[in-house]
Protein backbone atom coordinates (compact mmCIF):
# COMPACT_ATOMS: atom_id res chain seq x y z
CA UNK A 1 -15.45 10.00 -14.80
CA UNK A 2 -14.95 5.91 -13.76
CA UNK A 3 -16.53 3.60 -15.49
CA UNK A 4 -18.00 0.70 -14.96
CA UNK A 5 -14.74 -1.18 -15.93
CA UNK A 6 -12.79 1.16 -13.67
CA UNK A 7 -14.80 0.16 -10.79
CA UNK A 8 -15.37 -3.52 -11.70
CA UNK A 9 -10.94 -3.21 -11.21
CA UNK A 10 -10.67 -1.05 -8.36
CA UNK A 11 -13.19 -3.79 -6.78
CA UNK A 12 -11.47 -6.83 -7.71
CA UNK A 13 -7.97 -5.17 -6.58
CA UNK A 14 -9.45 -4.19 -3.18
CA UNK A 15 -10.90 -7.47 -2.63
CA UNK A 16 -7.44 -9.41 -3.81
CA UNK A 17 -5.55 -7.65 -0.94
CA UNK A 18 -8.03 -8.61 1.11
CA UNK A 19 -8.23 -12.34 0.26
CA UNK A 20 -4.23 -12.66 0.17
CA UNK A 21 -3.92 -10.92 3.33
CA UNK A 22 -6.49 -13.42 5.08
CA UNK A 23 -5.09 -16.36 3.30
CA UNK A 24 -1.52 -15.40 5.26
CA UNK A 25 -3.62 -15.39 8.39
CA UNK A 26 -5.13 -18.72 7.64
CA UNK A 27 -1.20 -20.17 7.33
CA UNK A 28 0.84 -18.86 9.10
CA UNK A 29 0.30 -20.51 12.27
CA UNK A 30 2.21 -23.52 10.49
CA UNK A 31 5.32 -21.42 10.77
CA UNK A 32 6.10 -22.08 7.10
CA UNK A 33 6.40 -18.27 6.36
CA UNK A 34 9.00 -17.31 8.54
CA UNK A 35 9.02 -13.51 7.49
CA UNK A 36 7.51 -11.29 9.36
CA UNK A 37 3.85 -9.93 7.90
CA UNK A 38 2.39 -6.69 8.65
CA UNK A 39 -0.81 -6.74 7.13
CA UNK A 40 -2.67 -4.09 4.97
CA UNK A 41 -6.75 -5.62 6.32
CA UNK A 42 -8.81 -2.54 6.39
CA UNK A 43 -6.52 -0.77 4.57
CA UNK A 44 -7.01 -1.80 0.85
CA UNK A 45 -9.19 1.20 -0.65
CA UNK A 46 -5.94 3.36 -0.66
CA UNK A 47 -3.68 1.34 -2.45
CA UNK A 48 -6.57 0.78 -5.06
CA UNK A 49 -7.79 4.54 -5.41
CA UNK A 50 -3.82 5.68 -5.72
CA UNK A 51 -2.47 2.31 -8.45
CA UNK A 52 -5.97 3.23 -10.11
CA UNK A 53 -4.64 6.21 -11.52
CA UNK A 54 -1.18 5.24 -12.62
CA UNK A 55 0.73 3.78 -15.19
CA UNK A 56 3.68 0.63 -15.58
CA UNK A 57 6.37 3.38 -15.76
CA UNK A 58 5.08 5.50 -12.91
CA UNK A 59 7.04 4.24 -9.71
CA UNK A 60 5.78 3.35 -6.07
CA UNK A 61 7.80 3.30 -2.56
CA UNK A 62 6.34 0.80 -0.06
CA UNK A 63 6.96 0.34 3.54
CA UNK A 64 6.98 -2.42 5.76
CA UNK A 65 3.11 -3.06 5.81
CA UNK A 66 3.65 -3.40 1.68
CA UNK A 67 1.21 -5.33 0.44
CA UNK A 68 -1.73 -3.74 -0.67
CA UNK A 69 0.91 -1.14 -2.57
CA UNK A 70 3.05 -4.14 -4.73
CA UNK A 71 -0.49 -5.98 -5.71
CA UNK A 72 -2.60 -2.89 -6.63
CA UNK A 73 0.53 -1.70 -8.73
CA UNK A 74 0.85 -4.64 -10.75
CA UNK A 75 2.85 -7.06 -8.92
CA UNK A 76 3.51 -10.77 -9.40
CA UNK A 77 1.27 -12.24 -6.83
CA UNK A 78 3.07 -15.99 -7.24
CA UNK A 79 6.08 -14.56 -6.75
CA UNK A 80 4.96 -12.29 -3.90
CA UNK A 81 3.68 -15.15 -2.30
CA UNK A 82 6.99 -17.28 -3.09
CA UNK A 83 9.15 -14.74 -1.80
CA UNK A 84 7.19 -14.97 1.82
CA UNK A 85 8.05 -18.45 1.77
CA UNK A 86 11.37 -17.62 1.33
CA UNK A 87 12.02 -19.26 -2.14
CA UNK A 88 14.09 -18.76 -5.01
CA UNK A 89 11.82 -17.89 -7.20
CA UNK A 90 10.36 -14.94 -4.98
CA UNK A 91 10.45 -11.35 -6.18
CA UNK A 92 13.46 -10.54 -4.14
CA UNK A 93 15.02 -14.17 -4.55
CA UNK A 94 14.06 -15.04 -1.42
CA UNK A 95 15.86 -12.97 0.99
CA UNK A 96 13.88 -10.16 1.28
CA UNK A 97 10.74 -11.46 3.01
CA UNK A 98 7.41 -9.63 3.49
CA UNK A 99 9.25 -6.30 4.15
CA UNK A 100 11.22 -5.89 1.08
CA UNK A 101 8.90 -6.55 -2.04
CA UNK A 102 10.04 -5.87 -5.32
CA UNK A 103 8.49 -5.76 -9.62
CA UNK A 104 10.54 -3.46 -11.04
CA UNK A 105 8.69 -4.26 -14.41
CA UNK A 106 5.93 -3.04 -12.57
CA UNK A 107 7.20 0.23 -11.62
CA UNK A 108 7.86 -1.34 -8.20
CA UNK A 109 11.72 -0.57 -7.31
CA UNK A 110 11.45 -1.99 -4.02
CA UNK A 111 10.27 -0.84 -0.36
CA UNK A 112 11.62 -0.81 2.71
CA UNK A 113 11.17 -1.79 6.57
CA UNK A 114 13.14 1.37 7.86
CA UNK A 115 10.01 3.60 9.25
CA UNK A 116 10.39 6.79 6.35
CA UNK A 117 13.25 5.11 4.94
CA UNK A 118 11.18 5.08 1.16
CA UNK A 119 10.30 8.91 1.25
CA UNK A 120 13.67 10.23 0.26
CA UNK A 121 14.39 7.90 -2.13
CA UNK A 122 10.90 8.26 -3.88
CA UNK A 123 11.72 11.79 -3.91
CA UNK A 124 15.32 10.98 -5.79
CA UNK A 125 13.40 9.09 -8.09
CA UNK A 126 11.10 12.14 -8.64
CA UNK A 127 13.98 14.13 -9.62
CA UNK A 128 15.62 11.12 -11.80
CA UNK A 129 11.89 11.19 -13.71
CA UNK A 130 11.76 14.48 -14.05
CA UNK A 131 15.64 14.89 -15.15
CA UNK A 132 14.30 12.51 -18.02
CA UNK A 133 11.81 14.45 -19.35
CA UNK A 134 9.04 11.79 -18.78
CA UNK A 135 6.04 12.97 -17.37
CA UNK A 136 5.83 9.98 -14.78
CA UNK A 137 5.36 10.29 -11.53
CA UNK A 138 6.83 8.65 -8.26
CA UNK A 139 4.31 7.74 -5.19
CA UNK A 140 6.14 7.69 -1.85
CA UNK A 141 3.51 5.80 0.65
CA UNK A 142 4.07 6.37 4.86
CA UNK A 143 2.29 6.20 7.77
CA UNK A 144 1.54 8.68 10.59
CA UNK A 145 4.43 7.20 12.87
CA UNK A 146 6.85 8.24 9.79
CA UNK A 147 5.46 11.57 9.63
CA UNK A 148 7.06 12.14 12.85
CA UNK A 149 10.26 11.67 11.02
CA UNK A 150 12.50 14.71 10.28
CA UNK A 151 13.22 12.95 7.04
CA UNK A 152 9.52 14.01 5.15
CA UNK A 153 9.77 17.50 5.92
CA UNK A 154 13.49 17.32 4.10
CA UNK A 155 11.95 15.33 1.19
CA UNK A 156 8.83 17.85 0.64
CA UNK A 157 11.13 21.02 1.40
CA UNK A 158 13.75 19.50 -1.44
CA UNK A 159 10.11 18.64 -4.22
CA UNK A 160 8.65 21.75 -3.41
CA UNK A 161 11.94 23.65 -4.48
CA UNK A 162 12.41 21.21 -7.64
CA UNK A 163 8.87 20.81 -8.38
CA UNK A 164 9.10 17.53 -8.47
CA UNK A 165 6.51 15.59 -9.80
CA UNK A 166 5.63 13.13 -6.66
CA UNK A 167 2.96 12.32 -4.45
CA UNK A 168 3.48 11.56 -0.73
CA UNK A 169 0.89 9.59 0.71
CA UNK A 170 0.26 9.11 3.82
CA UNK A 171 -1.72 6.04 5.51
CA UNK A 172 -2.88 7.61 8.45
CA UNK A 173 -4.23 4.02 10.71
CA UNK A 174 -3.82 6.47 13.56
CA UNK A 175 -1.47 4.30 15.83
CA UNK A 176 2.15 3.85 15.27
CA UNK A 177 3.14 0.83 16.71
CA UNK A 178 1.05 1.05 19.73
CA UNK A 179 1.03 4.88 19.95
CA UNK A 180 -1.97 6.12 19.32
CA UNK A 181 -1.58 9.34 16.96
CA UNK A 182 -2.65 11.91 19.18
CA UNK A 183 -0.41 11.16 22.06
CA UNK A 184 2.22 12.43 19.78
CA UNK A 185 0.90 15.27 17.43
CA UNK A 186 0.60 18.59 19.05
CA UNK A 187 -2.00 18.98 16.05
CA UNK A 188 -4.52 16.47 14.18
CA UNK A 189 -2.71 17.83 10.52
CA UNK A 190 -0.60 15.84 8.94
CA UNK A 191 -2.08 17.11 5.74
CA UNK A 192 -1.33 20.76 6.24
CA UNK A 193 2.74 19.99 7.33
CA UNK A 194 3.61 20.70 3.15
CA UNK A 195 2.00 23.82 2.89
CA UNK A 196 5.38 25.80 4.01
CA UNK A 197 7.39 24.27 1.05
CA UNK A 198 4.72 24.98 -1.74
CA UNK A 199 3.38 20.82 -1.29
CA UNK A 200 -0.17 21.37 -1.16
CA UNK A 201 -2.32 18.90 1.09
CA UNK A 202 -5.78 16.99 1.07
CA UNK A 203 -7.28 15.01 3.55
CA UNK A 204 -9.45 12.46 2.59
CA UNK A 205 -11.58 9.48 3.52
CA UNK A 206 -9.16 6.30 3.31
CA UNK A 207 -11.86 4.03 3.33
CA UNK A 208 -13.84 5.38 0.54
CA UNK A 209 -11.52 4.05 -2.75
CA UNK A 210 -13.80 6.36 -5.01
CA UNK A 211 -12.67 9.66 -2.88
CA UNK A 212 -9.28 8.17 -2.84
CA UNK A 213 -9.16 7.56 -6.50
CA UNK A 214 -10.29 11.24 -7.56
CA UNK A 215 -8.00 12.78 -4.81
CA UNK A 216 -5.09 10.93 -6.24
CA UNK A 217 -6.18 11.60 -9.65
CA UNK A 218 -5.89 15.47 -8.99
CA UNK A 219 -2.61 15.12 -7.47
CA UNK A 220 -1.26 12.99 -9.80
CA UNK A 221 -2.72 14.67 -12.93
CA UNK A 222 -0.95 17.65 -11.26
CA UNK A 223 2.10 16.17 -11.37
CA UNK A 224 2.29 15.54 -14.81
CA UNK A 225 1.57 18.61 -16.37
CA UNK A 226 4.91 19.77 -14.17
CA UNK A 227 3.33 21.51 -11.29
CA UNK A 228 5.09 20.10 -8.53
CA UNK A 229 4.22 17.86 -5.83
CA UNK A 230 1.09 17.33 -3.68
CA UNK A 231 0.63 14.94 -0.03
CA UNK A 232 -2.22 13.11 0.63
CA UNK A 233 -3.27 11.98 4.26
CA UNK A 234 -5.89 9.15 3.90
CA UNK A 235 -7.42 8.54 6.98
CA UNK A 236 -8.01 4.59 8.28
CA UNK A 237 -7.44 2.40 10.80
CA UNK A 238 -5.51 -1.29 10.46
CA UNK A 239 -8.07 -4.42 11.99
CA UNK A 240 -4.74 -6.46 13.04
CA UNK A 241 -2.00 -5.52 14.90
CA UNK A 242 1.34 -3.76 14.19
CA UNK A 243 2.30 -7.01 12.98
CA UNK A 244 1.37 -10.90 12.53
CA UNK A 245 -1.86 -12.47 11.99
CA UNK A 246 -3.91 -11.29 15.19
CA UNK A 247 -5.68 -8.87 16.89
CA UNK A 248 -3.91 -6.26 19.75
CA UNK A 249 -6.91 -4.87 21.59
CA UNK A 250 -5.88 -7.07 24.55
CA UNK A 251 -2.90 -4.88 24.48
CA UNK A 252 -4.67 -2.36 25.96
CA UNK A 253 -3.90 0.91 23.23
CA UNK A 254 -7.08 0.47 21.27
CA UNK A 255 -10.90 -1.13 22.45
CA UNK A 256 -12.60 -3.21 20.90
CA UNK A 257 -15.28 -0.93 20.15
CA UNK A 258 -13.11 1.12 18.28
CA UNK A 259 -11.92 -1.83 16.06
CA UNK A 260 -15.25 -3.09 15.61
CA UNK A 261 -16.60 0.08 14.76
CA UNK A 262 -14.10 0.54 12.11
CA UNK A 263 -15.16 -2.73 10.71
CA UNK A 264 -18.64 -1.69 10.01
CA UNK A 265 -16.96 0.88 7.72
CA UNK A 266 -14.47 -2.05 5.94
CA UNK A 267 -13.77 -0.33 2.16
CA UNK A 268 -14.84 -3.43 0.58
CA UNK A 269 -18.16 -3.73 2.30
CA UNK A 270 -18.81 -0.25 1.88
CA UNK A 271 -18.00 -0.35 -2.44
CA UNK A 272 -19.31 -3.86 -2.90
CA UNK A 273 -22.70 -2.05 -1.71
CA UNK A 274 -22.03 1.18 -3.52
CA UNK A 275 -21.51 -0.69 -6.72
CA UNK A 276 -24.69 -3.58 -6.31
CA UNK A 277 -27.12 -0.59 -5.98
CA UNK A 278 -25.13 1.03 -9.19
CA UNK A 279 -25.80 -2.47 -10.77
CA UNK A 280 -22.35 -2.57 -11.66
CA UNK A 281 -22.24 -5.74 -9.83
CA UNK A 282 -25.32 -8.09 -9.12
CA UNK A 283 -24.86 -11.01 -7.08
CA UNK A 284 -23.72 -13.96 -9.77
CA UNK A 285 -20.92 -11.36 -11.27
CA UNK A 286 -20.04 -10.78 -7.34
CA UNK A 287 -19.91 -14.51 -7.03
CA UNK A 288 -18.08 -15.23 -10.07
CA UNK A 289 -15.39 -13.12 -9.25
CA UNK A 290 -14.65 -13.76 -5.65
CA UNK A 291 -14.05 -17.18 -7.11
CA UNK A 292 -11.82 -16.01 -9.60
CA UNK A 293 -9.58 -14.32 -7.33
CA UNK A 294 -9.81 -17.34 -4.15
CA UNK A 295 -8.78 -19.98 -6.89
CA UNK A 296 -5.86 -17.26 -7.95
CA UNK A 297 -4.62 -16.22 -4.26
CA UNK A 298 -4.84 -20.45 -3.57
CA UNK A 299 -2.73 -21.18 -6.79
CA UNK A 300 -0.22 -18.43 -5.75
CA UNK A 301 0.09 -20.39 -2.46
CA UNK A 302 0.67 -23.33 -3.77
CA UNK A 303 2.83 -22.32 -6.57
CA UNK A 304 5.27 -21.04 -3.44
CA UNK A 305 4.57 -23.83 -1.39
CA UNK A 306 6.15 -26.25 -4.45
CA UNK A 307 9.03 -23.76 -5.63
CA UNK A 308 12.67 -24.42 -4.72
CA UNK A 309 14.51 -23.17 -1.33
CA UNK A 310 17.37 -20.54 -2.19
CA UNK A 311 20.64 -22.51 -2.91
CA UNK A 312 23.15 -22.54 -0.26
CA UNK A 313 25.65 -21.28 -2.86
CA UNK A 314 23.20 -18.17 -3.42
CA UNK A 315 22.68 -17.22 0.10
CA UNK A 316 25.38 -14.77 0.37
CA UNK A 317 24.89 -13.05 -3.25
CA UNK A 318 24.30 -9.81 -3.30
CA UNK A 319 25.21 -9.06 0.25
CA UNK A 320 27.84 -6.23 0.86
């Protein structure tokens, strides 16, 4: 059962995505962050229902639109924010950029921009945890344009076999790029695609971070007893485009209807509500910690903004 502390954190996690990813938008017109951003708006309840139920040790696998994953996980946000700026004192010494976060004290070992690329290697990991003995878990996060890739059905074929303990998740925002999901999947499933390698599958609401937290709890709790792996498909929808700081519906894939109708569904509306008539948050405890978290996600900012540019002499380290 959550309680009121659990919420009060799954609440102030969704709502720091949120405020970091419109704080990019807000700056990054000045051309200062020179990385490209794919942002996680809309997305945040997943992220938070998933990190909710983990541990330090347990280990995520990001993608490109990373995020929401590093800061509900337990990642530096100064150094998050540093390494966007392309500093020395980012997480990924500041030549990784947006795409290529990284906390390994966290349990964050890195993600990556290669569309899938973060499946197989969450499933190694899987197999390194449960080689151990531990009874952690590894969380391998995708999209629906990587479930087209031949490389999941490998991965889930290889943890159903091994009974690994891992949890593929996938972020289903229904367009891929510009492709809308439909116009490529003979079948609206993605859920079901396990079910032939002994991965069972859920579907649930992406936007609800309660359903998402007791789905992943299930799978996860699953996982660590040592019955095998489980895949998620969280269904939401992205408010900005593939990438950058704006809007695509002039693009012509997607109306505006449809985006503004998924914004009268945003997660954090929807559980900010949920929890006010729960009175687990009135208005002056609402108040008091959107303030907390603007004067944090402004600090981090500045904190990059003043840190050091990577040394000439270390621009070419660990480069093979």
């Amino acid at each position: 059962m959550l309680t009121k502390e659990n919420k009060l954190n799954m609440f102030s996690t969704a709502y720091r995505i949120r405020r970091l990813e419109e704080k990019i938008c807000e700056v990054y017109g000045k051309q200062e962050i020179k990385t490209p951003v794919h942002l996680y708006i809309g997305e945040e309840a997943i992220a938070t229902g998933v990190s909710q139920n983990l541990v330090k040790e347990d280990l995520i696998f990001s993608t490109h639109r990373s995020h929401g994953h590093y800061l509900a996980k337990g990642g530096n946000l100064k150094n998050m924010v540093a390494e966007f700026y392309g500093k020395e004192n980012g997480c990924a010494g500041g030549k990784g950029g947006s795409m290529h976060l990284i906390d390994v004290e966290a349990g964050i070992p890195g993600s990556t921009a290669i569309v899938g690329g973060g499946i197989p290697i969450a499933t190694g990991a899987a197999l390194a945890l449960q080689l151990k003995g531990t009874d952690k878990v590894a969380v391998a996060y995708f999209g629906d344009g990587a479930a087209d890739e031949g490389v999941l059905q490998e991965s889930m074929n290889f943890a159903g076999l091994k009974n690994l303990p891992i949890i593929f998740v996938c972020e289903n925002n229904f367009y891929a790029t510009n492709s809308f999901q439909m116009k490529r999947h003979a079948d609206d499933n993605i859920y079901k695609r396990g079910e032939c390698y002994k991965v069972p599958g859920e579907l649930v609401d992406g936007n609800d971070v309660e359903a998402v937290y007791h789905t992943a709890k299930k799978a996860i709790e699953r996982a660590r007893r040592g019955e095998g792996p489980s895949l998620i498909e969280a269904k939401t929808y992205r408010w900005k485009g593939h990438v950058g700081p704006d809007e695509d519906t002039n693009l012509g894939h997607r109306t505006n209807e449809e985006l503004e109708g998924w914004k009268q569904r945003c997660p954090i509306k929807l559980y900010r509500e949920k929890l006010f008539k729960e009175g687990v948050l009135d208005e002056g405890s609402y108040q008091n910690l959107k303030r907390e978290i603007d004067n944090e996600v402004e600090e981090a900012f500045e904190f990059a903004y003043k840190s050091n540019d990577v040394p000439m002499e270390n621009m070419y380290k660990h480069l093979f």
